[in-house]
C-alpha atoms as a PDB file:
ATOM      1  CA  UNK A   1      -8.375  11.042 -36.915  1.00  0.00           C
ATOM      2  CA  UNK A   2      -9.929  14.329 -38.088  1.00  0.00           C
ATOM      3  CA  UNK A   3     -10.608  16.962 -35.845  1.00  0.00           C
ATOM      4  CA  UNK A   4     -12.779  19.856 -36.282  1.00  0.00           C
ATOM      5  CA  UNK A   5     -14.461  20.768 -39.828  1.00  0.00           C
ATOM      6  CA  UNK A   6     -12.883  21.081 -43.145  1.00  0.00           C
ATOM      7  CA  UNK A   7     -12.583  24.131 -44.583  1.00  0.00           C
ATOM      8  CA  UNK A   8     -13.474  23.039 -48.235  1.00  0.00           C
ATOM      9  CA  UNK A   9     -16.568  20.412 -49.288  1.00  0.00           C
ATOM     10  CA  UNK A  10     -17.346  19.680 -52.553  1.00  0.00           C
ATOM     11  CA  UNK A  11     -20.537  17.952 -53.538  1.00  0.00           C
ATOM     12  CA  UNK A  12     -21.255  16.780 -56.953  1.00  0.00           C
ATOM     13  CA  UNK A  13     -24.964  16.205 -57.411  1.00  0.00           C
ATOM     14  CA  UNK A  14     -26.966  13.715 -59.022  1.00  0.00           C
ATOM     15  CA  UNK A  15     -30.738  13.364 -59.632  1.00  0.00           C
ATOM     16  CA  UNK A  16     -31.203  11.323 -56.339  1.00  0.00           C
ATOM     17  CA  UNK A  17     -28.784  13.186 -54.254  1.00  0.00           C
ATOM     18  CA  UNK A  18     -29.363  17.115 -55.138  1.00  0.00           C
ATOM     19  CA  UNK A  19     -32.291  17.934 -52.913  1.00  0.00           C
ATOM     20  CA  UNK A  20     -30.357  16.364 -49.394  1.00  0.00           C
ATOM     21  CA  UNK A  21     -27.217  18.003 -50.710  1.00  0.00           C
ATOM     22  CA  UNK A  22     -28.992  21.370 -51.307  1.00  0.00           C
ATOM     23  CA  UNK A  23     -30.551  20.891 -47.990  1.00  0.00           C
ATOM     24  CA  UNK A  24     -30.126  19.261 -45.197  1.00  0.00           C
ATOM     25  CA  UNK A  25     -26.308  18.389 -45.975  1.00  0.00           C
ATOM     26  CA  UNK A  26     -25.892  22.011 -46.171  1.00  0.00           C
ATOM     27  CA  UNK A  27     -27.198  23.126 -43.173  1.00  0.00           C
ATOM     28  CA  UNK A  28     -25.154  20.561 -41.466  1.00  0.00           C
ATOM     29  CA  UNK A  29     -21.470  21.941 -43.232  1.00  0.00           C
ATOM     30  CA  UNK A  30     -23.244  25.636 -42.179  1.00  0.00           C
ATOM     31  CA  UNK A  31     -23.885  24.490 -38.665  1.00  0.00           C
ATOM     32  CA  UNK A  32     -20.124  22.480 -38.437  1.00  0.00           C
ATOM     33  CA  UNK A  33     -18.533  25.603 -39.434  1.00  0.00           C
ATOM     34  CA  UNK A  34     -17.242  23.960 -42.933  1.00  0.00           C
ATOM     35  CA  UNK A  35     -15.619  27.529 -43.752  1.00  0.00           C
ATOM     36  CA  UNK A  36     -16.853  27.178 -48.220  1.00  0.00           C
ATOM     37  CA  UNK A  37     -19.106  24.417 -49.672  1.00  0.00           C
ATOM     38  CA  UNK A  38     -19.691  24.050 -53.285  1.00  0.00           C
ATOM     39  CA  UNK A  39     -22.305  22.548 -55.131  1.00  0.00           C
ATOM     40  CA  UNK A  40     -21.310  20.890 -58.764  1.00  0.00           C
ATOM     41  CA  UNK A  41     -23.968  20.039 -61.004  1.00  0.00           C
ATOM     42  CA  UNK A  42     -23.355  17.941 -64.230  1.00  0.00           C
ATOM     43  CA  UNK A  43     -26.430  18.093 -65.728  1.00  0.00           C
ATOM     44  CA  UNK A  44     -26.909  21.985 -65.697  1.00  0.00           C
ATOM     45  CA  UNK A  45     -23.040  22.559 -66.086  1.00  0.00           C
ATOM     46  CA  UNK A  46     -22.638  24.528 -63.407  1.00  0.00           C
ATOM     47  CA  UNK A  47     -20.879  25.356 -60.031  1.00  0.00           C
ATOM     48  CA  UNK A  48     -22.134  27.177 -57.055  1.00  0.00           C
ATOM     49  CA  UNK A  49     -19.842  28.306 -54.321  1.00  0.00           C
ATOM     50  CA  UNK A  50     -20.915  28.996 -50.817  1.00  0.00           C
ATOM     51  CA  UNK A  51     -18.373  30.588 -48.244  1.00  0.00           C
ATOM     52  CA  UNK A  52     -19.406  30.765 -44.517  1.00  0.00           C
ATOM     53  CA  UNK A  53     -19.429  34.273 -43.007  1.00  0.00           C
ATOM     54  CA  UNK A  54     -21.451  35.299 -40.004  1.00  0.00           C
ATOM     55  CA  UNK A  55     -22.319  31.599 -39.562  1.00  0.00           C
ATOM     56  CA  UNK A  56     -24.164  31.417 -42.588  1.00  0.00           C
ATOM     57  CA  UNK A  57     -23.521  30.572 -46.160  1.00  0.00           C
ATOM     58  CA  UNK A  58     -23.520  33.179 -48.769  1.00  0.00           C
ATOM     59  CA  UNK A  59     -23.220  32.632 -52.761  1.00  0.00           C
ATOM     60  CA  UNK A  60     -19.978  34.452 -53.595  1.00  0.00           C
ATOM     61  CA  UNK A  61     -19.474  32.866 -57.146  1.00  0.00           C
ATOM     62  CA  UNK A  62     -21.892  30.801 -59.931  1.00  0.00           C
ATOM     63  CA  UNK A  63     -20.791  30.023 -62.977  1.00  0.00           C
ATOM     64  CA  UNK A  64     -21.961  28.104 -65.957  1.00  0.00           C
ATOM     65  CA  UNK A  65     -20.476  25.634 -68.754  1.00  0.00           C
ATOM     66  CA  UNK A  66     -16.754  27.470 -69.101  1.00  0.00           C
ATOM     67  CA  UNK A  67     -14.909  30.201 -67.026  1.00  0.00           C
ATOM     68  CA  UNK A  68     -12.241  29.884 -63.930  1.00  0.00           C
ATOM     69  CA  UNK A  69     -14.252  29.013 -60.062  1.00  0.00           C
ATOM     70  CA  UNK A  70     -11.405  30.327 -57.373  1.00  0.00           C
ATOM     71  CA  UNK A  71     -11.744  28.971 -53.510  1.00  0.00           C
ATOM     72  CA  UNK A  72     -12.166  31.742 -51.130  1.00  0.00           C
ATOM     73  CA  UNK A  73     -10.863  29.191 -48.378  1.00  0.00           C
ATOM     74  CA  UNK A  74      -8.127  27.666 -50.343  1.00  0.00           C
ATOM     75  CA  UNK A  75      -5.346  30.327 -51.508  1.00  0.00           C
ATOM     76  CA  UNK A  76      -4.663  29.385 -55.615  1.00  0.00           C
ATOM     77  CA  UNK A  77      -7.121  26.723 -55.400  1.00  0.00           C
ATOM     78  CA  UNK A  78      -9.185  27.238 -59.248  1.00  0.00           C
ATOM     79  CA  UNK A  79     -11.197  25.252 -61.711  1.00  0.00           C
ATOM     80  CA  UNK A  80     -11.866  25.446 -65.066  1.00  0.00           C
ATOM     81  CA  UNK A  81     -15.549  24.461 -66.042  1.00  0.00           C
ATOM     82  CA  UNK A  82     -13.851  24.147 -69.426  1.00  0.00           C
ATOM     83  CA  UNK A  83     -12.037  21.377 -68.202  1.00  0.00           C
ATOM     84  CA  UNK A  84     -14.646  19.576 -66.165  1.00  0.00           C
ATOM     85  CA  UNK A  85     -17.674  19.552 -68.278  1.00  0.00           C
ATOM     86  CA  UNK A  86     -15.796  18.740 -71.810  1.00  0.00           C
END
């Protein structure tokens, strides 16, 4: 059983998926109190990261193709784009 909200999602969109996932799926982590949310997309190589302050989401990172993505919720938590778009 899981209680309460995670405090990391991560979403990797699609063409039928992006717009709920942009939307209405984020307004429900934002309203659950889901403390970062982050938004991969494949096709445009790129990662958006979201973390909750003041009960609302607020980019704190995009990046594009290559570079390191660190979680603000997760301590040492980082990607590579290198690595997940080769």
């Amino acid at each position: 059983m899981v209680i309460g909200a995670p405090d990391l999602v991560i979403e990797i969109l699609s063409k039928s998926t992006a717009v709920y996932d942009k939307g209405a799926k984020k307004d429900n982590y934002e309203k659950n109190g889901v403390r970062e949310y982050w938004l991969i997309d494949p096709r445009n190589k790129s990662i958006e990261v979201y973390d909750l302050s003041q009960q609302r989401y607020q980019l704190v990172a995009y990046q594009e193709e290559t570079g390191l993505v660190s979680s603000v919720a997760l301590e040492g938590f980082v990607l590579d784009l290198a690595q997940i778009f080769a």
